[in-house]
PDB file of N, CA and C in Angstrom:
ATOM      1  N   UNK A   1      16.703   1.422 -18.492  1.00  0.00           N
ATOM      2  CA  UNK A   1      17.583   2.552 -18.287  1.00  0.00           C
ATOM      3  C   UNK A   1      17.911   2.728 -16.814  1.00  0.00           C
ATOM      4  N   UNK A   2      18.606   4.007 -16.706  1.00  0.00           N
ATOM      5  CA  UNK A   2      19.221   3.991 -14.871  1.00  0.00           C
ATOM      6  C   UNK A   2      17.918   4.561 -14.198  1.00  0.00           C
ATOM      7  N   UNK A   3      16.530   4.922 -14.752  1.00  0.00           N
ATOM      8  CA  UNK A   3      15.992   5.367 -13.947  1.00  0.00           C
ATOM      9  C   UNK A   3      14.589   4.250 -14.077  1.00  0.00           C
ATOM     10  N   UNK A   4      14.945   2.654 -14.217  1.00  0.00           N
ATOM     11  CA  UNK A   4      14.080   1.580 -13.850  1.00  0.00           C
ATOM     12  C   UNK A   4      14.412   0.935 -12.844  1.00  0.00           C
ATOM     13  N   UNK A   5      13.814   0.177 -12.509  1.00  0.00           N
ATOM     14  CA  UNK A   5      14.087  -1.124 -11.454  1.00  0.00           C
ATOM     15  C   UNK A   5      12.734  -2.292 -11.914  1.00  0.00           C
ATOM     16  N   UNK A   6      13.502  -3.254 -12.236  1.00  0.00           N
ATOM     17  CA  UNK A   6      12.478  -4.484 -12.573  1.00  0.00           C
ATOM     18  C   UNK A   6      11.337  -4.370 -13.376  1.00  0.00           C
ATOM     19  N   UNK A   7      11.844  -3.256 -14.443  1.00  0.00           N
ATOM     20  CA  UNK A   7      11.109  -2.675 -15.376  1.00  0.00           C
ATOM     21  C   UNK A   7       9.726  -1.798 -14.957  1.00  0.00           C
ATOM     22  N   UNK A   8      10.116  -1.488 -13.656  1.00  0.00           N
ATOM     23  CA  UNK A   8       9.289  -0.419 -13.369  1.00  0.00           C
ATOM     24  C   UNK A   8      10.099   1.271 -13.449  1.00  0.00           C
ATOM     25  N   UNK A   9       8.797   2.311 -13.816  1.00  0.00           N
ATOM     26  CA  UNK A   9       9.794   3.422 -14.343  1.00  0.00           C
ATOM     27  C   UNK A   9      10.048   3.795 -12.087  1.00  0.00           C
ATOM     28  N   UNK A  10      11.405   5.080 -11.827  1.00  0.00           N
ATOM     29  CA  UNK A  10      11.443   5.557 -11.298  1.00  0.00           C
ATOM     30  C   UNK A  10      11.408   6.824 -11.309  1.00  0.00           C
ATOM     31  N   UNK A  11      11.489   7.932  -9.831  1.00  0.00           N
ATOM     32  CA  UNK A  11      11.642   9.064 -10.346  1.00  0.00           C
ATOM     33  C   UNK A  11      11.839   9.525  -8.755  1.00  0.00           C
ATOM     34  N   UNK A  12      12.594  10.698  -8.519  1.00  0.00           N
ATOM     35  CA  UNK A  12      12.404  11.027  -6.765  1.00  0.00           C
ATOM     36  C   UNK A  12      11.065  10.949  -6.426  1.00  0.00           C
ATOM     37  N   UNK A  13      10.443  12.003  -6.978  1.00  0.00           N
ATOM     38  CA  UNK A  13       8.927  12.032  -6.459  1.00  0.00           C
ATOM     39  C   UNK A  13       8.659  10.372  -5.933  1.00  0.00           C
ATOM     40  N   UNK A  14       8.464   9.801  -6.839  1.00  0.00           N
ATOM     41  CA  UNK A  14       8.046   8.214  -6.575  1.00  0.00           C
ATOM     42  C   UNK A  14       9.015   7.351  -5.412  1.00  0.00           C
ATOM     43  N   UNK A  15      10.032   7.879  -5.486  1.00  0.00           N
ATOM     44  CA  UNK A  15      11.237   7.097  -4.179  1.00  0.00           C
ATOM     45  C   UNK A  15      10.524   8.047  -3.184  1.00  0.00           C
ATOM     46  N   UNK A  16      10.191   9.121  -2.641  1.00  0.00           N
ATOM     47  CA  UNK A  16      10.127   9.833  -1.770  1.00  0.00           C
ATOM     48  C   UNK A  16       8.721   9.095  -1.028  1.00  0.00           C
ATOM     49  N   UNK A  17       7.554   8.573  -2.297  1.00  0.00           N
ATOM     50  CA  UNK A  17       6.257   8.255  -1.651  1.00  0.00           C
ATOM     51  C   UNK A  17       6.976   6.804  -0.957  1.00  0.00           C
ATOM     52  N   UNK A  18       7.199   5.940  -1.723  1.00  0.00           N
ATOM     53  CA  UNK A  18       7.697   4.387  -1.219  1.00  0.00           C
ATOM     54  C   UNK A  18       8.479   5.037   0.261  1.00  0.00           C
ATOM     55  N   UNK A  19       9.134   5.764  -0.149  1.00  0.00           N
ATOM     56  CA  UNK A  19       9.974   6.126   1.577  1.00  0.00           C
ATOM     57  C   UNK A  19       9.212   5.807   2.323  1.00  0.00           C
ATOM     58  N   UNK A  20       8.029   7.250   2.421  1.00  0.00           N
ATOM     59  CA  UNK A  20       7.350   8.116   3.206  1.00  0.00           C
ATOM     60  C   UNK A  20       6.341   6.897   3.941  1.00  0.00           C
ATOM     61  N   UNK A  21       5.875   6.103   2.783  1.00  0.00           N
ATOM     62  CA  UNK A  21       4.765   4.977   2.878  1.00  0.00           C
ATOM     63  C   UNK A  21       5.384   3.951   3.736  1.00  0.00           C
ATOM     64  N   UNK A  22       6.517   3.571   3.403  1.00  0.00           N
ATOM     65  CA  UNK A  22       7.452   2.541   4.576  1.00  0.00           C
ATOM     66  C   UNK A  22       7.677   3.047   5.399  1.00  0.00           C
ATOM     67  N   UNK A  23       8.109   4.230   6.112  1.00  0.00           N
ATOM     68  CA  UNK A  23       8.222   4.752   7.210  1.00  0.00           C
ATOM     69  C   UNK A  23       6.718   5.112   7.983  1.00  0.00           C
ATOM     70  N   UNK A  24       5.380   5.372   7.345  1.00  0.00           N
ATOM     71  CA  UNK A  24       4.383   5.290   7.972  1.00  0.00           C
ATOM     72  C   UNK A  24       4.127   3.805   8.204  1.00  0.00           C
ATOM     73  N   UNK A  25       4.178   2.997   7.708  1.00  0.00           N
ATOM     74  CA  UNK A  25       3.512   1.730   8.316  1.00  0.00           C
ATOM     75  C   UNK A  25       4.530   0.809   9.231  1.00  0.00           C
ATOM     76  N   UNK A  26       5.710   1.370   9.075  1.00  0.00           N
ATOM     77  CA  UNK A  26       6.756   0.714  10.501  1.00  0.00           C
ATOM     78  C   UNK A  26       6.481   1.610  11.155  1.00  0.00           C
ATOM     79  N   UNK A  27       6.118   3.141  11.571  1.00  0.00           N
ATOM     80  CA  UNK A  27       5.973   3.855  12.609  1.00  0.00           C
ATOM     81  C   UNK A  27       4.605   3.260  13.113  1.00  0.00           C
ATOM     82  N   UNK A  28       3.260   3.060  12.349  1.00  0.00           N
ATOM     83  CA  UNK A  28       1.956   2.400  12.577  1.00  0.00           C
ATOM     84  C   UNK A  28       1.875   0.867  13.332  1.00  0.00           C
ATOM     85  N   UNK A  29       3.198   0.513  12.607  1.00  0.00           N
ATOM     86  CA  UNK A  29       3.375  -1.207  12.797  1.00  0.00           C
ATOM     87  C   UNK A  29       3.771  -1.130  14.407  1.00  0.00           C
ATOM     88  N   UNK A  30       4.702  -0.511  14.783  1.00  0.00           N
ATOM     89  CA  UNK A  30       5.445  -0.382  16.121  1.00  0.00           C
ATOM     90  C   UNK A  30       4.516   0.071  17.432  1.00  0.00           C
ATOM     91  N   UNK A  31       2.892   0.740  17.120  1.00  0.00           N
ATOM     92  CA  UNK A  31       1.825   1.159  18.059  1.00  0.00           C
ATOM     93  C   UNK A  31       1.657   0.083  19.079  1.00  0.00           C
ATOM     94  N   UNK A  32       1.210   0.285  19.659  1.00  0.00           N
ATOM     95  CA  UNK A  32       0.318  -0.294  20.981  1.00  0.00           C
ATOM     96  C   UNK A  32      -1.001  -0.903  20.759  1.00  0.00           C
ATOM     97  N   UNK A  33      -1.495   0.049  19.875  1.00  0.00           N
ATOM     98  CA  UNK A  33      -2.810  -0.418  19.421  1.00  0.00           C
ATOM     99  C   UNK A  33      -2.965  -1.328  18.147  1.00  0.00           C
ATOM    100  N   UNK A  34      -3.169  -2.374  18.513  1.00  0.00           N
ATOM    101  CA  UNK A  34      -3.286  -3.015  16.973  1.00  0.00           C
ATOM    102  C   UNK A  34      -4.303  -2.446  15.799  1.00  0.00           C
ATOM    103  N   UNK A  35      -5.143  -1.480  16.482  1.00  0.00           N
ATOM    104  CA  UNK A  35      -5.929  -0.894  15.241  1.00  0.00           C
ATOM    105  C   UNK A  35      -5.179  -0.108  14.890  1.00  0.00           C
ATOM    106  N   UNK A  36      -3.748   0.268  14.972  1.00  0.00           N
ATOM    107  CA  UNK A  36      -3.554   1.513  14.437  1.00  0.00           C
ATOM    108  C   UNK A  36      -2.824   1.035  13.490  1.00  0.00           C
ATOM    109  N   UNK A  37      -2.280  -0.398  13.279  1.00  0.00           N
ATOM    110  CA  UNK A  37      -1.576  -1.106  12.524  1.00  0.00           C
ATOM    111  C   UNK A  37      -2.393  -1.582  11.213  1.00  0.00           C
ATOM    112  N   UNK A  38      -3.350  -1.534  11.996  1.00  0.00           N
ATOM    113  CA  UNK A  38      -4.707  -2.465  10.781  1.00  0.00           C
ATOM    114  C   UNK A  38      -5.194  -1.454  10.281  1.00  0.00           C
ATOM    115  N   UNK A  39      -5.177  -0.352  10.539  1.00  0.00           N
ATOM    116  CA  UNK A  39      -5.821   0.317   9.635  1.00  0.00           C
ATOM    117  C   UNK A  39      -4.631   1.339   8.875  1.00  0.00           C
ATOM    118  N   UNK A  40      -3.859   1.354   9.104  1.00  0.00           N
ATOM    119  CA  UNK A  40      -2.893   2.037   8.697  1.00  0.00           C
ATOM    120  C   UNK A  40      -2.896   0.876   7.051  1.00  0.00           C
ATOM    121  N   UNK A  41      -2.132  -0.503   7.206  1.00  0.00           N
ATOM    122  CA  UNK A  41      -2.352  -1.488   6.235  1.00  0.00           C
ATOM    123  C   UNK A  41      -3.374  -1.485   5.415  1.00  0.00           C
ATOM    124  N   UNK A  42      -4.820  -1.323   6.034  1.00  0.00           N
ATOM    125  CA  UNK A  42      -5.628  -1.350   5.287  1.00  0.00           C
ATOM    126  C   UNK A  42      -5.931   0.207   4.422  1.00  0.00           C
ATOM    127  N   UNK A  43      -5.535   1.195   5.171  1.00  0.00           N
ATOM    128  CA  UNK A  43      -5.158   2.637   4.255  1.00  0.00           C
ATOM    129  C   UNK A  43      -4.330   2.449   3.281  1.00  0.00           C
ATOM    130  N   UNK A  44      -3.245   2.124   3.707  1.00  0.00           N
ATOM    131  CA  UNK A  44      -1.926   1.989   2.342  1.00  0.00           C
ATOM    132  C   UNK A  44      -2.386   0.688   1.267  1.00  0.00           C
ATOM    133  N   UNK A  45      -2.772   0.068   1.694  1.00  0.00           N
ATOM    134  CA  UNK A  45      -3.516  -0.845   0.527  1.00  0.00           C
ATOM    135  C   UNK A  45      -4.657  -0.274  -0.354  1.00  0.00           C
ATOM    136  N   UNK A  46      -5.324   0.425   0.174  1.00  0.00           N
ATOM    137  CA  UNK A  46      -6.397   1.185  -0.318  1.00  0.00           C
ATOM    138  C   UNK A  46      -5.410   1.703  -1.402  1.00  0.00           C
ATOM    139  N   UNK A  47      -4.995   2.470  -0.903  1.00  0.00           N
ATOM    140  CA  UNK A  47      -4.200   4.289  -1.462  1.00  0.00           C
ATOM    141  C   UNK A  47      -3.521   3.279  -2.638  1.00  0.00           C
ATOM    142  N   UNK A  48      -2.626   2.509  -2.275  1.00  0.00           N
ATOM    143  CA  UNK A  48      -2.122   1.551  -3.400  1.00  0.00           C
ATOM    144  C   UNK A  48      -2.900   0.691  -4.986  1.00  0.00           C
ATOM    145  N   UNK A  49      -4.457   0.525  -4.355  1.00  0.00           N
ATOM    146  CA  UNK A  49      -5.323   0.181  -5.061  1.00  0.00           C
ATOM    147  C   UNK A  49      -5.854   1.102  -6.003  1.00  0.00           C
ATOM    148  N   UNK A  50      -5.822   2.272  -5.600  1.00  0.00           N
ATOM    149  CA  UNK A  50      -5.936   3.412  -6.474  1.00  0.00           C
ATOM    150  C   UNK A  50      -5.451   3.837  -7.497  1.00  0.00           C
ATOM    151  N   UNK A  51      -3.989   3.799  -6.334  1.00  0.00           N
ATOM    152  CA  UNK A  51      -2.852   3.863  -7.932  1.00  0.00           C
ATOM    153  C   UNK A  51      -2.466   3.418  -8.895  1.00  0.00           C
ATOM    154  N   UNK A  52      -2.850   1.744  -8.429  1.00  0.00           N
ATOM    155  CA  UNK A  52      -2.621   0.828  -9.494  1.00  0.00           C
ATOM    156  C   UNK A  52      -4.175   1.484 -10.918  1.00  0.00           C
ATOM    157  N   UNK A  53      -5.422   1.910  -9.883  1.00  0.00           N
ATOM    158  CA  UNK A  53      -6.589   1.957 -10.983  1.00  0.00           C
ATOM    159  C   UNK A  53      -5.914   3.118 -11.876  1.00  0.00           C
ATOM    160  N   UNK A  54      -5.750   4.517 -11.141  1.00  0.00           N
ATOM    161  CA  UNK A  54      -5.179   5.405 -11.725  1.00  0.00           C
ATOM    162  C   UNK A  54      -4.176   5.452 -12.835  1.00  0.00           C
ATOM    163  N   UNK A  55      -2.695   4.684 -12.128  1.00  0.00           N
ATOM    164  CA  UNK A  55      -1.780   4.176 -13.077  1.00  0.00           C
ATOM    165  C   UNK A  55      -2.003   3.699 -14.679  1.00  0.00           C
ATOM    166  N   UNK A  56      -3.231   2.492 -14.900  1.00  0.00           N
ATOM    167  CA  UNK A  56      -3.458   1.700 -15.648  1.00  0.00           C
ATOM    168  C   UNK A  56      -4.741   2.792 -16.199  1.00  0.00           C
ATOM    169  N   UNK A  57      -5.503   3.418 -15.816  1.00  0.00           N
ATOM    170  CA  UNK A  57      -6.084   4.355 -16.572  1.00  0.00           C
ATOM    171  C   UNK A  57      -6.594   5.894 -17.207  1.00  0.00           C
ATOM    172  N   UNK A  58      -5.252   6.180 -16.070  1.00  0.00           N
ATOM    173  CA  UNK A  58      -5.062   8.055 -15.966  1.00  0.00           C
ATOM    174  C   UNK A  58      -4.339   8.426 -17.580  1.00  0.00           C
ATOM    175  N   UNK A  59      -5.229   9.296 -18.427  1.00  0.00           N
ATOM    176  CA  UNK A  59      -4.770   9.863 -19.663  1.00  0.00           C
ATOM    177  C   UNK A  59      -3.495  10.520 -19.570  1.00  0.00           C
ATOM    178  N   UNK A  60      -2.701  10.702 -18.463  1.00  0.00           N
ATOM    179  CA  UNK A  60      -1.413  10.709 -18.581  1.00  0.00           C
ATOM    180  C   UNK A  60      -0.289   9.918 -18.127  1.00  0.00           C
ATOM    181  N   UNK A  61      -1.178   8.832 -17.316  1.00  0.00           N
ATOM    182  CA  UNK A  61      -0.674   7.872 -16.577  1.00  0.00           C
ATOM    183  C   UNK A  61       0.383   8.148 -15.329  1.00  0.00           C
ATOM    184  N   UNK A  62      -0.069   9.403 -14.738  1.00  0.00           N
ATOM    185  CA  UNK A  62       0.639   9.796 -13.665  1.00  0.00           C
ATOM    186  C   UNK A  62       1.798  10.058 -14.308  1.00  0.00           C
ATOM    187  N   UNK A  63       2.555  10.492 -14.424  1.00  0.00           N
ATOM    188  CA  UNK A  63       3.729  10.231 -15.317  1.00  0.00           C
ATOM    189  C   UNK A  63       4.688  10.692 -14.102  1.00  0.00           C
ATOM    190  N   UNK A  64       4.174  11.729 -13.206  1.00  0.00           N
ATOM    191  CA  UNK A  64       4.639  12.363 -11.734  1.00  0.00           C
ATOM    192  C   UNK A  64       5.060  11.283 -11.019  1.00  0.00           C
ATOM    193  N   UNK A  65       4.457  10.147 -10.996  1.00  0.00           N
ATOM    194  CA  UNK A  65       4.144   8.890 -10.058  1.00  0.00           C
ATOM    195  C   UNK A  65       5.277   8.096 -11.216  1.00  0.00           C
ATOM    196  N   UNK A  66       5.519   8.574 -12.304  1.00  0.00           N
ATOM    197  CA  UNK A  66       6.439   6.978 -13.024  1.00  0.00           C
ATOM    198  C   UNK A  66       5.706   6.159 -13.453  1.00  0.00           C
ATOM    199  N   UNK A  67       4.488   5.946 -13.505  1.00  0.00           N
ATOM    200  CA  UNK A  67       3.703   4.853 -13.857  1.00  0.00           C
ATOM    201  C   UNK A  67       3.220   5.305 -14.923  1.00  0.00           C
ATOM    202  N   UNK A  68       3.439   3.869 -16.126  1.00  0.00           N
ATOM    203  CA  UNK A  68       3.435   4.203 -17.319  1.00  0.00           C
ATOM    204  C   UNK A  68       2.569   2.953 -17.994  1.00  0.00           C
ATOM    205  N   UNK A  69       1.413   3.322 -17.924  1.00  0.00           N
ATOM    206  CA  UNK A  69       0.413   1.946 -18.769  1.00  0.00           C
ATOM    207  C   UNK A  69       0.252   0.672 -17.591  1.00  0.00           C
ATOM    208  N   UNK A  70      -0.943   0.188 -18.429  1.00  0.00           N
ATOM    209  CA  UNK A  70      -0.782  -1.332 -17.759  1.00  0.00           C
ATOM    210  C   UNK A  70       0.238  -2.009 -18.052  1.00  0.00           C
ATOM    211  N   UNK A  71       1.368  -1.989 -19.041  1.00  0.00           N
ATOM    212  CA  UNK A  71       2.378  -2.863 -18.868  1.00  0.00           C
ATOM    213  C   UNK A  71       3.175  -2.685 -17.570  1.00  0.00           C
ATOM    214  N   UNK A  72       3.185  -1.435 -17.065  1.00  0.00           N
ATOM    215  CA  UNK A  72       4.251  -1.010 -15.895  1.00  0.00           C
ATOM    216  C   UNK A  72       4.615  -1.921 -14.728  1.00  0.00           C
ATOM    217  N   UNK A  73       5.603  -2.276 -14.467  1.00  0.00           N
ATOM    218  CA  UNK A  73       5.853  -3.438 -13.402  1.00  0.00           C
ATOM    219  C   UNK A  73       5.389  -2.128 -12.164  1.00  0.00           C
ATOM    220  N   UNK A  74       5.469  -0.952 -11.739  1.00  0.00           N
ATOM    221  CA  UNK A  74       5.498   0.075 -11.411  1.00  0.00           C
ATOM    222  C   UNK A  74       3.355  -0.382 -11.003  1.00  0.00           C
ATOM    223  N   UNK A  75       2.871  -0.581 -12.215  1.00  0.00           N
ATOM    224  CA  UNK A  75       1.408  -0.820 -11.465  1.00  0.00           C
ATOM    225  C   UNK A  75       1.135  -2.037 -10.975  1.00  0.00           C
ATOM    226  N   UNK A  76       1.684  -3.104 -11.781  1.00  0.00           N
ATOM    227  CA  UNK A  76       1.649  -4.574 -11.164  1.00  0.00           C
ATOM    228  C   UNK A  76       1.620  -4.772  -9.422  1.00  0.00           C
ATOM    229  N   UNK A  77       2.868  -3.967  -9.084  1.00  0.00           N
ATOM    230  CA  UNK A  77       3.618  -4.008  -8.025  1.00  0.00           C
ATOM    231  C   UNK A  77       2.209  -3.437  -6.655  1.00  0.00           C
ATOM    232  N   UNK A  78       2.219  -1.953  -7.534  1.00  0.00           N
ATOM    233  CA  UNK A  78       1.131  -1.564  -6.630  1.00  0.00           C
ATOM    234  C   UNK A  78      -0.212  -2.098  -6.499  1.00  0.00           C
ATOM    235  N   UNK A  79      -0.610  -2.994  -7.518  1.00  0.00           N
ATOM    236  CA  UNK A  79      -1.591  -4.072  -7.074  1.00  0.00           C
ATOM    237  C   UNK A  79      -1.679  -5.236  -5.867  1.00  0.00           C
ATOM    238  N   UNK A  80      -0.542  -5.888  -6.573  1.00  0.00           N
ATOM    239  CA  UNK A  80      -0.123  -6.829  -5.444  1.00  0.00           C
ATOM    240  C   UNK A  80       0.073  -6.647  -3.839  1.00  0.00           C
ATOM    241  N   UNK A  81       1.107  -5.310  -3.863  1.00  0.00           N
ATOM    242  CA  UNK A  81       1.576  -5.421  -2.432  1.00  0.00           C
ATOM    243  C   UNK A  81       0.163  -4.132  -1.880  1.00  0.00           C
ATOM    244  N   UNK A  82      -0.824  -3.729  -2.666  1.00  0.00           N
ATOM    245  CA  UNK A  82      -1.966  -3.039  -2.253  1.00  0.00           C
ATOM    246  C   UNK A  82      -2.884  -4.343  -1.578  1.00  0.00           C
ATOM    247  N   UNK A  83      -3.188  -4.645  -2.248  1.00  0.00           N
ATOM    248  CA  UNK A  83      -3.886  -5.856  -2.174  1.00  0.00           C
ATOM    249  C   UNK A  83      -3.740  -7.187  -1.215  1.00  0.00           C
ATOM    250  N   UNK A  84      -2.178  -7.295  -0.519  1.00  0.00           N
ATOM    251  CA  UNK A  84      -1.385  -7.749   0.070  1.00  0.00           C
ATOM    252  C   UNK A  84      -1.900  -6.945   1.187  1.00  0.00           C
ATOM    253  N   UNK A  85      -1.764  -6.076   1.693  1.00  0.00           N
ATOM    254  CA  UNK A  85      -1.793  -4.873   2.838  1.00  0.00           C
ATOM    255  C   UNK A  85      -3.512  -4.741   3.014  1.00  0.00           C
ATOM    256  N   UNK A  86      -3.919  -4.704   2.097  1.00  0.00           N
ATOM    257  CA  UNK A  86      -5.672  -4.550   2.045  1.00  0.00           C
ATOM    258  C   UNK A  86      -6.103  -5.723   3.267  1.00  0.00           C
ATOM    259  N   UNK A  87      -5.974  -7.134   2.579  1.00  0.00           N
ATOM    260  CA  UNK A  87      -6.035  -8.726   3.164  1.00  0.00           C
ATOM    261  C   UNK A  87      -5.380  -8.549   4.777  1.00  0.00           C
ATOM    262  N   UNK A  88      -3.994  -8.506   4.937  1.00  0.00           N
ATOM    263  CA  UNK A  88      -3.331  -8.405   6.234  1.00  0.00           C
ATOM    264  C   UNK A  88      -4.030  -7.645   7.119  1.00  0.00           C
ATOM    265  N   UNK A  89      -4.556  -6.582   6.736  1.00  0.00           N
ATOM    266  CA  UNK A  89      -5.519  -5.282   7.665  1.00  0.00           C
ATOM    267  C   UNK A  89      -6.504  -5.723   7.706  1.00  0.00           C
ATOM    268  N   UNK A  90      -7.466  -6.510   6.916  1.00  0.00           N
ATOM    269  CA  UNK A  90      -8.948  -7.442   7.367  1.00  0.00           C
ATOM    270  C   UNK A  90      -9.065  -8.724   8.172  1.00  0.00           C
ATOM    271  N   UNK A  91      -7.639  -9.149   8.084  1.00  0.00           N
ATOM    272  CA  UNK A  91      -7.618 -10.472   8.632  1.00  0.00           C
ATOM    273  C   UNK A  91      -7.048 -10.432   9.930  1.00  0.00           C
ATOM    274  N   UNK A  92      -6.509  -9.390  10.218  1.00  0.00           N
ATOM    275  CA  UNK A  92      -5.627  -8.931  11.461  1.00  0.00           C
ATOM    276  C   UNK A  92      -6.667  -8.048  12.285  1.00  0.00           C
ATOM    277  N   UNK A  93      -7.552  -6.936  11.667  1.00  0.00           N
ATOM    278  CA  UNK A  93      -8.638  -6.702  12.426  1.00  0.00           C
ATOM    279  C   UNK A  93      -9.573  -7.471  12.380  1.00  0.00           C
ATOM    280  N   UNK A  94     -10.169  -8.864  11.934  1.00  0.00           N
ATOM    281  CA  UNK A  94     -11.125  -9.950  12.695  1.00  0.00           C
ATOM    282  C   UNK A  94     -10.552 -10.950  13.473  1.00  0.00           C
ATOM    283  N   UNK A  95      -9.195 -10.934  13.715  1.00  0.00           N
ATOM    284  CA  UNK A  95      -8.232 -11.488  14.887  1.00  0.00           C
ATOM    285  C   UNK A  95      -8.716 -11.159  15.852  1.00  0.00           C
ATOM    286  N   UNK A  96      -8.057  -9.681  15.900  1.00  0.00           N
ATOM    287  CA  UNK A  96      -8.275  -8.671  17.389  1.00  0.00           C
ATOM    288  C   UNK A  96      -9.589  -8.981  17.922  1.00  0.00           C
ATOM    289  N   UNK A  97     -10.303  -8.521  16.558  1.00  0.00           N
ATOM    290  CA  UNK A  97     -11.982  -8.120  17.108  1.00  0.00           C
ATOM    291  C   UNK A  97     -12.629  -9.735  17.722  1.00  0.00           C
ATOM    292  N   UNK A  98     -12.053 -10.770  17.551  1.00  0.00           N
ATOM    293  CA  UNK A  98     -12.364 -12.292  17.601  1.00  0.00           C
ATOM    294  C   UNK A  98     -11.901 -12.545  19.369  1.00  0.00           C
ATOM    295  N   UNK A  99     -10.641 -11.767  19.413  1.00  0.00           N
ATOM    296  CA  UNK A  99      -9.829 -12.108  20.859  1.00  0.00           C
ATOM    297  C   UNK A  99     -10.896 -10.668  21.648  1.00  0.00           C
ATOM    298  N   UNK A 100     -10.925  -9.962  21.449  1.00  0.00           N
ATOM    299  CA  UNK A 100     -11.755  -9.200  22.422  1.00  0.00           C
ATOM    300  C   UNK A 100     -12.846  -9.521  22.682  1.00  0.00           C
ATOM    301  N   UNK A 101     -13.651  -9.979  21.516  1.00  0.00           N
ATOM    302  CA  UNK A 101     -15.056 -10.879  21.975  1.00  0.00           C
ATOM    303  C   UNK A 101     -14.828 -12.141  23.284  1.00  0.00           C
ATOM    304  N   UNK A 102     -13.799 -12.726  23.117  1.00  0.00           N
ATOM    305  CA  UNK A 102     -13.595 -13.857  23.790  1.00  0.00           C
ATOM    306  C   UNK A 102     -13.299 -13.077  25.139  1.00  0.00           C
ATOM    307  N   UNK A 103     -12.564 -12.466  25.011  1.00  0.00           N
ATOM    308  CA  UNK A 103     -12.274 -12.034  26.598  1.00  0.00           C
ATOM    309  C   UNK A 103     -13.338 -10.445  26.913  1.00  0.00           C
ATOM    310  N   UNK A 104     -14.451 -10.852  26.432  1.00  0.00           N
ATOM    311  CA  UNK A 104     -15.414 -10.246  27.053  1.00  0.00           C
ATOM    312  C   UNK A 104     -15.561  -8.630  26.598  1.00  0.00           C
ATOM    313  N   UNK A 105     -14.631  -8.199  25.996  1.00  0.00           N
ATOM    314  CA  UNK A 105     -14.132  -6.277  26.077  1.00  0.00           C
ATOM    315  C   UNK A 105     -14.680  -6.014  24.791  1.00  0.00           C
ATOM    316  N   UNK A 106     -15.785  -6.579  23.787  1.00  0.00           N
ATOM    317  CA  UNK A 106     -16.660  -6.020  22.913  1.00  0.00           C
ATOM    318  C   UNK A 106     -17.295  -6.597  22.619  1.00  0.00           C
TER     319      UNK A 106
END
């Protein structure tokens, strides 16, 4: 219907979080500090990991959120690109933490 995309359900509420969530991690991404990037990633992956648990087993299935069962491309999605963001934020903070050891500053 007009309120899917790639057979995931939509809804404002749910466009407003994806906004809100892309605009925090390009405002996070753009820091100075690379921890603020890595952990920002590794927050929104978290928060994403949730939703996907929530999604796939909340007795109403968020329905606020659009997410409707484990079939939902809507939880798939938030697995993947959670899980995606989780990895990038662990592997990007034992970078940093790898280059500061080397140059002496921890």
């Amino acid at each position: 219907g007009p309120d899917e995309l790639l057979g995931g359900g939509l809804n404002p509420f749910h466009n407003i979080v994806h906004l809100g969530a892309g605009l925090f991690l390009i405002i996070m991404g753009l820091q100075k500090n690379p921890a603020a990037a890595e952990g920002a990633a590794m927050g929104a992956g978290l928060f994403l990991i949730v939703a996907f648990v929530i999604g796939i087993t909340g007795s109403d299935n968020l329905t606020i959120l659009s997410t409707n069962g484990i079939g939902d491309f809507n939880n798939f999605n938030h697995l993947v690109v959670g899980t995606t963001l989780l990895v990038i934020g662990l592997l990007s903070s034992g970078a940093t933490s790898a280059k500061m050891k080397k140059r002496g500053l921890a």
